[in-house]
Structure formats: structure tokens, C-alpha cells
N, C-alpha and C. Protein backbone atom coordinates (compact mmCIF):
# COMPACT_ATOMS: atom_id res chain seq x y z
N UNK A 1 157.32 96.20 106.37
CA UNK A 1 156.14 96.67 107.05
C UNK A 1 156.07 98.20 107.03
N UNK A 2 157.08 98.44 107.34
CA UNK A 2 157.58 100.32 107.44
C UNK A 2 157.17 100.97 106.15
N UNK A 3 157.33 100.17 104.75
CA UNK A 3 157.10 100.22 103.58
C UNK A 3 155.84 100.46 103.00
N UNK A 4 155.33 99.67 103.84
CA UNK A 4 153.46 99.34 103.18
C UNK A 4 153.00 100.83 104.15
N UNK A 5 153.06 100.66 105.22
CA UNK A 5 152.34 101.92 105.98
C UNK A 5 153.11 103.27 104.96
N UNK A 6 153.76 103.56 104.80
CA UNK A 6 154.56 104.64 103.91
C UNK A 6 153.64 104.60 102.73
N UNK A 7 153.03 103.45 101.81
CA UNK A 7 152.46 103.52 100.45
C UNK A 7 150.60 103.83 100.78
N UNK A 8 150.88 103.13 102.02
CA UNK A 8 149.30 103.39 102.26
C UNK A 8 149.05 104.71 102.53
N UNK A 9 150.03 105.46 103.74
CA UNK A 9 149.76 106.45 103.97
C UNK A 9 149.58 107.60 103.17
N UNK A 10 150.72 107.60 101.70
CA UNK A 10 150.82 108.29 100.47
C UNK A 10 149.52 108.04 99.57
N UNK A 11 149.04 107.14 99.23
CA UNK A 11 147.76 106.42 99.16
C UNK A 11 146.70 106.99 99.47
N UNK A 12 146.60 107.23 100.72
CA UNK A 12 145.62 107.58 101.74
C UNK A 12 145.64 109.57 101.23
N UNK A 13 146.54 109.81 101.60
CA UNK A 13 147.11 111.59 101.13
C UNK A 13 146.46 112.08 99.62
N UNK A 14 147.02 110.94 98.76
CA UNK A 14 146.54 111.25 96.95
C UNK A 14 145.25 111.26 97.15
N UNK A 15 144.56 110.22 97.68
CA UNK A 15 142.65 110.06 97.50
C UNK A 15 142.06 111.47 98.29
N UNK A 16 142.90 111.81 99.59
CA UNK A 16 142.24 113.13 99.93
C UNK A 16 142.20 114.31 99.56
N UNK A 17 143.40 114.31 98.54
CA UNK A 17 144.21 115.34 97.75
C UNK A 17 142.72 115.27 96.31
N UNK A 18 142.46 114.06 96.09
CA UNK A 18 141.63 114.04 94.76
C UNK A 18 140.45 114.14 95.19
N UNK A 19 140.15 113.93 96.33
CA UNK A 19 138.63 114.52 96.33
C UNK A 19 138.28 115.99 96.67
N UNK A 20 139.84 116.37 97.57
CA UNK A 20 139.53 117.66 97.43
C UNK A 20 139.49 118.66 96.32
N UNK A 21 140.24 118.33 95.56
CA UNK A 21 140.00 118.64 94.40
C UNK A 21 138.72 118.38 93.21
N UNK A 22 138.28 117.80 93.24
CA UNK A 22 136.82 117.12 93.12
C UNK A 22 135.63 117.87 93.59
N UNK A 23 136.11 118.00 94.96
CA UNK A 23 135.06 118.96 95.76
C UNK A 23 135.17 120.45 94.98
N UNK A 24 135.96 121.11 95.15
CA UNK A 24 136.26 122.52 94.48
C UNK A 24 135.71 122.55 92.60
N UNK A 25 135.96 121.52 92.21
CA UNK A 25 135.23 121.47 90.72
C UNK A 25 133.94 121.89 91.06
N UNK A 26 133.01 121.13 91.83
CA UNK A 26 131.79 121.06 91.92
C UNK A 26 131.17 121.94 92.52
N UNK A 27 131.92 123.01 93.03
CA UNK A 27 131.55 124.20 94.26
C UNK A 27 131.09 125.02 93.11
N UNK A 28 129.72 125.79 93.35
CA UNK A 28 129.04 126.67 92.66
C UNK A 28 129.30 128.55 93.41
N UNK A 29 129.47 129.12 92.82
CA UNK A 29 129.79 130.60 93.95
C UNK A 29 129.03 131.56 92.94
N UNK A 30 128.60 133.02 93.26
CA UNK A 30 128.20 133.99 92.75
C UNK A 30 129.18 135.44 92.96
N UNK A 31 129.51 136.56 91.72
CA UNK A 31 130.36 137.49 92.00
C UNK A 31 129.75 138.04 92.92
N UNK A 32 129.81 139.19 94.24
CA UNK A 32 129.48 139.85 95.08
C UNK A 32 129.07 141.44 94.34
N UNK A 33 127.92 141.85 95.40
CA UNK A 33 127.52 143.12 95.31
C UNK A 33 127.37 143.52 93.89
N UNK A 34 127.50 144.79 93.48
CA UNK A 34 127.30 145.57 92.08
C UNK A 34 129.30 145.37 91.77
N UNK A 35 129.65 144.51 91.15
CA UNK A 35 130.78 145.03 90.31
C UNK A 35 131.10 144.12 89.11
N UNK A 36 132.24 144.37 88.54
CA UNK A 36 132.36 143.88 87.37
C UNK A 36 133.99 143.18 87.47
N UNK A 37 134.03 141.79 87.14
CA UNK A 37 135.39 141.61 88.01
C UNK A 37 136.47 141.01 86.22
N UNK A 38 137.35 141.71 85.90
CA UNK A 38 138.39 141.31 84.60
C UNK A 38 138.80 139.27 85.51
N UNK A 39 138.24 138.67 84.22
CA UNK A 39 138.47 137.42 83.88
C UNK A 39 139.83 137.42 83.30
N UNK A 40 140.60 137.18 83.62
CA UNK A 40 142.31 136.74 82.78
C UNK A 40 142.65 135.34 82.78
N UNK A 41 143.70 135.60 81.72
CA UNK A 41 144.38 134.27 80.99
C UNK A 41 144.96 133.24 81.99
N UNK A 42 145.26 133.95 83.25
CA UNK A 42 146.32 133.34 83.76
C UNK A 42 146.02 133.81 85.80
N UNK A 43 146.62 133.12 86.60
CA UNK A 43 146.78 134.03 87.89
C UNK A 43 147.39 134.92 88.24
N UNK A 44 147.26 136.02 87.44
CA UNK A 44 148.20 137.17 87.60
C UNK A 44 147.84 138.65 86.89
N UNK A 45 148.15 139.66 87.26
CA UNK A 45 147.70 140.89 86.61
C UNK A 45 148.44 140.64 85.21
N UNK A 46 149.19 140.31 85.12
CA UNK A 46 150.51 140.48 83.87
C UNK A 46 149.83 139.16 82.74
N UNK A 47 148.64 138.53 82.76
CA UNK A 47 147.55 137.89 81.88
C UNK A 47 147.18 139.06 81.45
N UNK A 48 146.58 138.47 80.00
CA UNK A 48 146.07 139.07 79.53
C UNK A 48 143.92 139.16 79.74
N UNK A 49 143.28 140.19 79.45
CA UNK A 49 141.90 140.42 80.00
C UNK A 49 141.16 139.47 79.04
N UNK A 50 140.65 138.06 79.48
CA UNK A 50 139.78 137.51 78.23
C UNK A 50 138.02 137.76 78.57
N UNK A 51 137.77 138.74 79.60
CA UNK A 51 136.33 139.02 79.41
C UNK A 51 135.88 139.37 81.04
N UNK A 52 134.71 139.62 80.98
CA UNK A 52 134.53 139.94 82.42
C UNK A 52 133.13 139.19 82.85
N UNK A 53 133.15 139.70 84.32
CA UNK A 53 131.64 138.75 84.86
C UNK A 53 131.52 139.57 85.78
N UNK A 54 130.20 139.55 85.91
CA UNK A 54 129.61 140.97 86.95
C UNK A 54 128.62 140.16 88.26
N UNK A 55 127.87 141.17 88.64
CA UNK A 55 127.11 140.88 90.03
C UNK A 55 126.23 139.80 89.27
N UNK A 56 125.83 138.97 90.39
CA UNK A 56 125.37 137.70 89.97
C UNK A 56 125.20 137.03 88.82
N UNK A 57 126.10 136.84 88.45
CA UNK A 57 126.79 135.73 87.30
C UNK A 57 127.19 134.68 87.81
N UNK A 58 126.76 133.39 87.47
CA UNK A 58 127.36 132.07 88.30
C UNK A 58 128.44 131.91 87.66
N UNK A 59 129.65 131.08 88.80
CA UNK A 59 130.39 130.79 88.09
C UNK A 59 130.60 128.79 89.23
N UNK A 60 131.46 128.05 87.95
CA UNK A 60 132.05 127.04 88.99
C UNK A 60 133.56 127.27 89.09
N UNK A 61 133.96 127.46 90.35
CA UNK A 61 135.14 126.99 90.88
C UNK A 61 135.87 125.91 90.54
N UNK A 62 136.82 126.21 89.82
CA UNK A 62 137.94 124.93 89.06
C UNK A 62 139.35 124.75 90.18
N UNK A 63 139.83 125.86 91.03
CA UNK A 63 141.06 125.60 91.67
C UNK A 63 141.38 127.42 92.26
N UNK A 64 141.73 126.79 93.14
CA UNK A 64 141.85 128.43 94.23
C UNK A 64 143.24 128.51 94.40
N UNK A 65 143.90 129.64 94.49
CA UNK A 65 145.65 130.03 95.49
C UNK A 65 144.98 131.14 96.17
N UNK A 66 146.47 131.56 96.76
CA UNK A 66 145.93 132.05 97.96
C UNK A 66 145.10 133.33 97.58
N UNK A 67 145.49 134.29 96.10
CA UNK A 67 145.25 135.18 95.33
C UNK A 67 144.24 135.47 94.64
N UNK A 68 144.39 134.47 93.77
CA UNK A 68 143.62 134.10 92.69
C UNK A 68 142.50 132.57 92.56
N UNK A 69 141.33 133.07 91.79
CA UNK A 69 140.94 131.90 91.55
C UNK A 69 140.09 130.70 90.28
N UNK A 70 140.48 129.88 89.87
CA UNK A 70 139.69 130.07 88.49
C UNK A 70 138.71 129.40 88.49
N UNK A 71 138.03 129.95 87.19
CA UNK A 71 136.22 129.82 87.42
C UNK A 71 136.23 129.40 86.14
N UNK A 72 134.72 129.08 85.81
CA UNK A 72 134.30 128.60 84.38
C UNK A 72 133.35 129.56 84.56
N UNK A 73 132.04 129.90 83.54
CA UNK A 73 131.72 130.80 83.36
C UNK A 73 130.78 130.12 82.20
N UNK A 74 129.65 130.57 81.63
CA UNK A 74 128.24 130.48 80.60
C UNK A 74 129.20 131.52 79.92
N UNK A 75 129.60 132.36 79.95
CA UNK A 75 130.29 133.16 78.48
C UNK A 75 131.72 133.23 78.45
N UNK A 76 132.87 132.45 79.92
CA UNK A 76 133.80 132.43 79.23
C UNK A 76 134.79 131.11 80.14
N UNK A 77 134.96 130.02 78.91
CA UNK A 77 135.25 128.90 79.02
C UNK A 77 136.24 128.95 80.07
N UNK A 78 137.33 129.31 80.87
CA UNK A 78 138.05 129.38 81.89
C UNK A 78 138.67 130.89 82.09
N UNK A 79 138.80 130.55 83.06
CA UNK A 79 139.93 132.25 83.50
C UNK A 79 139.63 132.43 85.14
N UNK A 80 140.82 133.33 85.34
CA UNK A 80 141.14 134.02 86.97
C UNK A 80 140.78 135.09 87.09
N UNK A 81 140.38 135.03 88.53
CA UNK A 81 139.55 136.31 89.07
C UNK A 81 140.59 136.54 90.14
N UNK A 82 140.79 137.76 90.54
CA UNK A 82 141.61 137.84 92.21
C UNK A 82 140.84 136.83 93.31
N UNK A 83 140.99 136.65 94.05
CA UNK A 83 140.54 135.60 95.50
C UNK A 83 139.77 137.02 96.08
N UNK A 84 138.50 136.87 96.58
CA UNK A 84 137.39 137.30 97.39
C UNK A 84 136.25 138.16 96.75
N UNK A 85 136.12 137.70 95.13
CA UNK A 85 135.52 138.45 95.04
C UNK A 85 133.97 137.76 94.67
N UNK A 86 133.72 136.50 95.52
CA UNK A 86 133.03 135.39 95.17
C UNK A 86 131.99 135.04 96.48
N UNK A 87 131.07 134.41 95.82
CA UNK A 87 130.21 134.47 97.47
C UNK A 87 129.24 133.17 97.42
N UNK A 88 129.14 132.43 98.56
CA UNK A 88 128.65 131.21 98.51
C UNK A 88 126.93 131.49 98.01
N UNK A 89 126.40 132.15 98.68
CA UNK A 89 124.94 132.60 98.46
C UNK A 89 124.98 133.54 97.03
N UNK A 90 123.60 133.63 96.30
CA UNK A 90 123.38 134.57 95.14
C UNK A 90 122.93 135.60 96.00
N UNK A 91 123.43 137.07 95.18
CA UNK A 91 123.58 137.87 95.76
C UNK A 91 121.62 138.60 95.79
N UNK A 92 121.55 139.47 96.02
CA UNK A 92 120.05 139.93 96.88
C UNK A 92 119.63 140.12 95.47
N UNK A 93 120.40 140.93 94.48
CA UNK A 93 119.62 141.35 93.13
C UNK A 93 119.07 140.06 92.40
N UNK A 94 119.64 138.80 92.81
CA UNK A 94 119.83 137.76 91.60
C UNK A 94 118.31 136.94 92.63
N UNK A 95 118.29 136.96 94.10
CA UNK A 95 116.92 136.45 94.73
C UNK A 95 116.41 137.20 94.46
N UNK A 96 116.11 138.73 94.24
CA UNK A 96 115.16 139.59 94.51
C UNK A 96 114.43 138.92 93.02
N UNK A 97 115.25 138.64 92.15
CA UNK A 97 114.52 138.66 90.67
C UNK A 97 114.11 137.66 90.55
N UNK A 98 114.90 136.02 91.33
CA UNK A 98 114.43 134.86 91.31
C UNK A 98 112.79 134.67 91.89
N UNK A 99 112.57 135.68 93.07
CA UNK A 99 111.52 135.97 93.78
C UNK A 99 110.64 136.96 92.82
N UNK A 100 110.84 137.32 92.61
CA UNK A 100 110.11 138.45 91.41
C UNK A 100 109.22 137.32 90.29
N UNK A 101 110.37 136.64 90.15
CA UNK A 101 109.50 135.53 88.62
C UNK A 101 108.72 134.55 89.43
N UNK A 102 109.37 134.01 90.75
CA UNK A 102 107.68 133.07 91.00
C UNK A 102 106.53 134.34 91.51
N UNK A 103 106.44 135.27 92.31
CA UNK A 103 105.86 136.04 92.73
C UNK A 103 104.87 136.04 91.37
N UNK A 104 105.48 136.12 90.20
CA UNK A 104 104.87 137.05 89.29
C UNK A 104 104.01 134.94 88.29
N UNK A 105 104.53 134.24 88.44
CA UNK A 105 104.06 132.71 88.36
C UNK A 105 102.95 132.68 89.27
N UNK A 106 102.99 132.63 90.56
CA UNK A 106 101.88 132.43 91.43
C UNK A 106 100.93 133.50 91.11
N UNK A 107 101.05 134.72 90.51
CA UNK A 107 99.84 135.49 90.40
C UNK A 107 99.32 135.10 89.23
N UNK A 108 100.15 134.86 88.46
CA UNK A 108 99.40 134.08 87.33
C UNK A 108 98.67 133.10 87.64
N UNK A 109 98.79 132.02 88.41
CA UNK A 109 97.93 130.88 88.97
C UNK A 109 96.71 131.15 89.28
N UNK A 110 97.05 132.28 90.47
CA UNK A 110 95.83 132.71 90.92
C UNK A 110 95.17 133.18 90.37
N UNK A 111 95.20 134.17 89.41
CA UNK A 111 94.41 134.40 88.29
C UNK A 111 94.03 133.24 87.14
N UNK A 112 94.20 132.17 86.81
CA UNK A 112 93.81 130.99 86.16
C UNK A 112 93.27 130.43 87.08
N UNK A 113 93.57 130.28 88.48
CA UNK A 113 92.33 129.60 89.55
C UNK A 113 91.44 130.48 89.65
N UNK A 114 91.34 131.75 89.47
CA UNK A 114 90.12 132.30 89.96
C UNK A 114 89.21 132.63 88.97
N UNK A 115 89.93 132.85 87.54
CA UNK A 115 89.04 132.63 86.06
C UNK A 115 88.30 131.22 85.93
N UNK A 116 88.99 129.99 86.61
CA UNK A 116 88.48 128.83 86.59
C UNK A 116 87.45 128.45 87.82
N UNK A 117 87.60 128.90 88.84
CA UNK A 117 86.01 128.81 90.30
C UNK A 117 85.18 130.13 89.63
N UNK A 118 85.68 130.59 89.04
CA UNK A 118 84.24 131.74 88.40
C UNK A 118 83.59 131.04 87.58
N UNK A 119 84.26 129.75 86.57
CA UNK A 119 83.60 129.14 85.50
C UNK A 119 83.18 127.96 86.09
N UNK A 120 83.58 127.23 87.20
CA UNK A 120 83.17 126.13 87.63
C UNK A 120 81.58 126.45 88.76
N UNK A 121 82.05 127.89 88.96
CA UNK A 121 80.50 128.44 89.80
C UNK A 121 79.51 128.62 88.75
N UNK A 122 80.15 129.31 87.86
CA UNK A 122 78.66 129.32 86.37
C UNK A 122 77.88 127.60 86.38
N UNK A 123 78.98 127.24 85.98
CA UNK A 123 78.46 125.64 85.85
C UNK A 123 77.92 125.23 86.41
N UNK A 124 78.00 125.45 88.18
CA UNK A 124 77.62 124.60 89.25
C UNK A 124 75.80 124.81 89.13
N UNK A 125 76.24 126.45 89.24
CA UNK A 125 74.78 127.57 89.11
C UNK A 125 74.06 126.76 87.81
N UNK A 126 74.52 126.61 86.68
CA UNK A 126 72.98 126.00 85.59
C UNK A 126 73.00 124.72 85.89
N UNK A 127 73.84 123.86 86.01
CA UNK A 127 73.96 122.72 86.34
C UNK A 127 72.82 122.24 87.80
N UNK A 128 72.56 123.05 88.72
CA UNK A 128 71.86 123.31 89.90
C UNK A 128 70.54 123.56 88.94
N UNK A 129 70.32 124.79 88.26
CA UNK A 129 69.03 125.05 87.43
C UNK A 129 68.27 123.74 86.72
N UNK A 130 69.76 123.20 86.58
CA UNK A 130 68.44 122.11 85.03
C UNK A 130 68.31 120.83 86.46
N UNK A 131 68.96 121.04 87.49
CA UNK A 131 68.64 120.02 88.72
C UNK A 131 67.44 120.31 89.07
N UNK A 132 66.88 121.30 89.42
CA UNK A 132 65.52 121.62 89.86
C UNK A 132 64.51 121.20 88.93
N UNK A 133 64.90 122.31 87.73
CA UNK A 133 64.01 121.56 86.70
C UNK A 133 64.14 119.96 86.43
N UNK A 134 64.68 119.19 86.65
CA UNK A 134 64.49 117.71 86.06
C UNK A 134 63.86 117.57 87.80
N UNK A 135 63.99 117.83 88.60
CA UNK A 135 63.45 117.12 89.80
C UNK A 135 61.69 117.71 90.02
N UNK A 136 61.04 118.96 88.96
CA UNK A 136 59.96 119.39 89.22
C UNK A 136 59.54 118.40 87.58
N UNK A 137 60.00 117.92 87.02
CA UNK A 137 59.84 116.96 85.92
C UNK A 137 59.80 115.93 86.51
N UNK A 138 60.42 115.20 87.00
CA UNK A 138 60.16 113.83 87.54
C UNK A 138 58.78 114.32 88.54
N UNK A 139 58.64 114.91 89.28
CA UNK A 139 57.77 114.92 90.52
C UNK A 139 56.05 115.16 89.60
N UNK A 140 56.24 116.06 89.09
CA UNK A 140 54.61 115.99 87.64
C UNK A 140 54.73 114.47 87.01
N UNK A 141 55.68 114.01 86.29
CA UNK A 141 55.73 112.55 85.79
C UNK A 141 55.06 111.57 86.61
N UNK A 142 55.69 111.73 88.00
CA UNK A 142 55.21 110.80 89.54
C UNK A 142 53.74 111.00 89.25
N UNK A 143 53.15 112.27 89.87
CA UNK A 143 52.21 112.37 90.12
C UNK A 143 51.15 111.54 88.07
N UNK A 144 51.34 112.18 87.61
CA UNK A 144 50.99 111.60 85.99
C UNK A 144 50.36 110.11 86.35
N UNK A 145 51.74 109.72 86.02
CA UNK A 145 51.70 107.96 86.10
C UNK A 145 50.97 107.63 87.39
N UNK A 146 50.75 108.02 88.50
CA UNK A 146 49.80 107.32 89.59
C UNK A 146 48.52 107.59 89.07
N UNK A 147 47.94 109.21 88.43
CA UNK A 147 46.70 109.20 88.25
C UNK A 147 46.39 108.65 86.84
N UNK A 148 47.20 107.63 85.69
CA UNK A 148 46.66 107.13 84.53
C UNK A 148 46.65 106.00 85.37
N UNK A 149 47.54 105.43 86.66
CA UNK A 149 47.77 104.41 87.01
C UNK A 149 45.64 103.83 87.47
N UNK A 150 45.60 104.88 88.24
CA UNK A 150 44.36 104.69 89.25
C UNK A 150 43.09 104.64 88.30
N UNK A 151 43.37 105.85 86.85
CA UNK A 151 42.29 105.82 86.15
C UNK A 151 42.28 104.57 84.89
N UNK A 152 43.50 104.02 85.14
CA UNK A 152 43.48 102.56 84.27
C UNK A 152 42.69 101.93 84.81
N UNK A 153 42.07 101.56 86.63
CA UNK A 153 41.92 100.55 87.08
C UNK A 153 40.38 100.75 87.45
N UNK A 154 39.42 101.65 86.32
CA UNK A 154 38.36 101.84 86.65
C UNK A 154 37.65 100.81 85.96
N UNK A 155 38.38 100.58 84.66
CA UNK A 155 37.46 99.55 83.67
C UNK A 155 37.49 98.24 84.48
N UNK A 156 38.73 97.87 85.31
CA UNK A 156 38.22 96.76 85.84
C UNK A 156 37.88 96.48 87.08
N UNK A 157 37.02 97.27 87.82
CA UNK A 157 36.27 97.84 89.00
C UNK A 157 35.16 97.81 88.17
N UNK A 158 34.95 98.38 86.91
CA UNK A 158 33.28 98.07 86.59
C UNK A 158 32.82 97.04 86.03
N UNK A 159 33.90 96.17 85.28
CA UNK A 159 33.90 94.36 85.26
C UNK A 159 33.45 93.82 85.97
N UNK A 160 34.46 93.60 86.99
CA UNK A 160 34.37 93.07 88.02
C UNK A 160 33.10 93.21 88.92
N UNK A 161 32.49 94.60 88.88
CA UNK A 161 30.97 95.03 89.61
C UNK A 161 30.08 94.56 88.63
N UNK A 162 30.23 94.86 87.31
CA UNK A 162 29.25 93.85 86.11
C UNK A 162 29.31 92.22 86.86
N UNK A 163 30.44 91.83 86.71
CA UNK A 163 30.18 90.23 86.55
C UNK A 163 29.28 89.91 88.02
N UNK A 164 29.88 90.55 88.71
CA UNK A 164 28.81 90.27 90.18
C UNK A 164 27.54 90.84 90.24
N UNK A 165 27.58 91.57 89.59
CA UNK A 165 25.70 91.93 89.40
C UNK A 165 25.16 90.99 88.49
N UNK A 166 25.60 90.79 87.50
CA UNK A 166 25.21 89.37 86.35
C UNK A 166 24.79 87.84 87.51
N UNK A 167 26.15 87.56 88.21
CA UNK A 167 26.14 86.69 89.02
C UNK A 167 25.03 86.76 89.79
N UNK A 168 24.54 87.81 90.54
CA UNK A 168 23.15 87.91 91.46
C UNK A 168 21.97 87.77 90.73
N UNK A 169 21.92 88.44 89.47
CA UNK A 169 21.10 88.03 88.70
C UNK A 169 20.41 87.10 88.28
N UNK A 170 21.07 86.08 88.00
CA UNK A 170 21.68 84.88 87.88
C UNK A 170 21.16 84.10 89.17
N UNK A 171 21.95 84.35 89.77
CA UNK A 171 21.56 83.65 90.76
C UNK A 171 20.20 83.60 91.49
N UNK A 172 19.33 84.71 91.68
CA UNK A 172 18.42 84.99 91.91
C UNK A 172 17.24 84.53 91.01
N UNK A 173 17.67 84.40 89.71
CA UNK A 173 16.46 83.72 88.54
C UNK A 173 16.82 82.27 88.96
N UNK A 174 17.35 82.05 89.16
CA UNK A 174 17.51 80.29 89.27
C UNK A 174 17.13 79.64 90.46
N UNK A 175 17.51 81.14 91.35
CA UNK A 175 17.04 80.19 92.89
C UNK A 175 15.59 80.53 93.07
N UNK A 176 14.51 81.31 92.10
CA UNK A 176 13.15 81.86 91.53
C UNK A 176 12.79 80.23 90.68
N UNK A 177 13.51 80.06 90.04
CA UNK A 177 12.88 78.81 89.47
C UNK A 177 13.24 77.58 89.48
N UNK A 178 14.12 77.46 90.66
CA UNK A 178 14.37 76.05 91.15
C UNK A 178 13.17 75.95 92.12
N UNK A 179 12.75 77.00 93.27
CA UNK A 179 11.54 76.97 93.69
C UNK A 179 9.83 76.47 93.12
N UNK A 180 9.71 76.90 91.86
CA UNK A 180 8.57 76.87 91.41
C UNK A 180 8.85 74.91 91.08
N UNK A 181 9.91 74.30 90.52
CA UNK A 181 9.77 72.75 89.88
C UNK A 181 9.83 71.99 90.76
N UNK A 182 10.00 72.25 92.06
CA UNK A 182 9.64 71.01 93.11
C UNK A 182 8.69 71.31 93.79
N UNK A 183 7.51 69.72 93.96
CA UNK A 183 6.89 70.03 94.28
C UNK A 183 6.85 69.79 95.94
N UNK A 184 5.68 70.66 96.52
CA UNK A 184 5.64 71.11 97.72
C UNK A 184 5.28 69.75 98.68
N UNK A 185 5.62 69.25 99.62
CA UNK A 185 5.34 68.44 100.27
C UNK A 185 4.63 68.79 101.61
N UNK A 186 3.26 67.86 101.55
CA UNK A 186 2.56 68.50 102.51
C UNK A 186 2.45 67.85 103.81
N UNK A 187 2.46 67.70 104.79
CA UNK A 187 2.62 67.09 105.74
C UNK A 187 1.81 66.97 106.66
């Protein structure tokens, strides 16, 4: 029993041991202030210099002592720096410039939004013009079509007043000489 708690506990130690280590791979840091810090072979002055890294240069954190610490680096595949010369935040020059490029993105925007509501106002503006004009076109058309409408409907208003004057006509000769063929009864 004494045994198993002993393997677990060693067990238990290695997995915290490996993630801490794990963790420190993955830790991102930036060099501090204006300087330039000698990258070496090894943890120690007595390495030799394989390159350097200056104010905000990223680096990742591979493994720390109490001294020294080593980094990876975009221009140099591993090496040690002394211990403190590293900083969780990017330093003010490396925001000032990160802030500089959207600053200088958003004015660009705004200038493509405001070249574009200047062209969408042109548009709106003739687009509005040929609106008036098609709505003083339809409204002459309106008026048009009611007065061919009204002057279509004269020919058959004077038909129609023909056939009823014919009809009285008519009627009046017949009820003229249905009178005259019977004769009068005298009483």
C-alpha cells in the first residue's frame, strides 16, 4: 500500500513537473526598454555570442535558472539571455507602432467610407432626379389616358342619341299612321 501511494505520488510530481515545463515552452515575453541583449551558446558568459535581440523582439521561453534564460527567437533558433531582461507585456515602442498601423487602417476606412457616402449621395441625388421625372411622366400619362379615355366615349353617346332619335321617329310615324287605318267609331 505504502508502495502504490510512493508511485502515485512520484506520478503525480512527473505530470506537474511536465506541465510545468509545457507551460514555460508556451510563455511568449518581449526584450525590455531600448537595449540590445548578446544571445549565447550556452548559460553562461564563457558561451560563445551567436547573435543578438533588441527592444521588442518576441521571443518564446524554452527553460529559465535562476540566471539565465533560453529563448527561441524569428532570427536565432535557440540561445541564453541573462534572467530579467524580458517582459510579459510588449514594450510601449512595439504598441505605439502596433497602434500606429491600425490608427493609420482605420483612416484608411474612413476615407473609403467617405469616398463611398459621397458616391452613394451622387446616386441617391440622380436616382431621386429620374424619380421625379418618371413620377411627372406617369402623372401627364394619367391625365392622357383619362382624356382619350372620355374622348373615346363620344362616338358612342352620339349612337346611342342617334338610335333614340331614329326610335322617336319611328315611333311617332307609326303611332301617325296606326291612327289614320282604324276606323273611328261613332257612338
Amino acid at each position: 500500500m505504502q508502495r502504490v501511494r510512493i508511485r502515485f505520488l512520484a506520478a503525480f510530481i512527473s505530470l506537474g513537473l511536465t506541465f510545468a515545463s509545457a507551460a514555460a515552452v508556451a510563455e511568449q515575453a518581449w526584450v525590455k526598454d531600448e537595449l540590445r541583449v548578446n544571445v549565447r551558446s550556452g548559460a553562461s558568459t564563457r558561451y560563445r555570442v551567436i547573435g543578438a535581440i533588441g527592444t521588442g523582439d518576441k521571443v518564446t521561453i524554452l527553460d529559465r535558472t535562476e540566471d539565465w534564460t533560453q529563448v527561441r527567437t524569428d532570427k536565432i533558433e535557440e540561445g541564453w539571455i541573462p534572467a530579467g531582461y524580458l517582459q510579459a507585456e510588449p514594450p510601449a515602442r512595439v504598441l505605439l507602432a502596433e497602434r500606429d498601423r491600425k490608427i493609420a487602417d482605420l483612416e484608411r476606412r474612413v476615407e473609403e467610407t467617405s469616398a463611398s457616402e459621397s458616391r452613394i449621395r451622387l446616386e441617391h441625388d440622380e436616382l431621386s432626379s429620374r424619380d421625379s421625372e418618371q413620377q411627372a411622366e406617369i402623372s401627364r400619362l394619367t391625365r392622357e389616358n383619362l382624356e382619350l379615355r372620355v374622348g373615346a366615349r363620344w362616338p358612342e353617346w352620339l349612337t346611342g342619341a342617334g338610335i333614340v332619335l331614329v326610335g322617336m321617329i319611328l315611333g311617332s310615324i307609326v303611332a301617325r299612321s296606326s291612327n289614320r287605318r282604324q276606323p273611328r267609331i261613332k257612338l
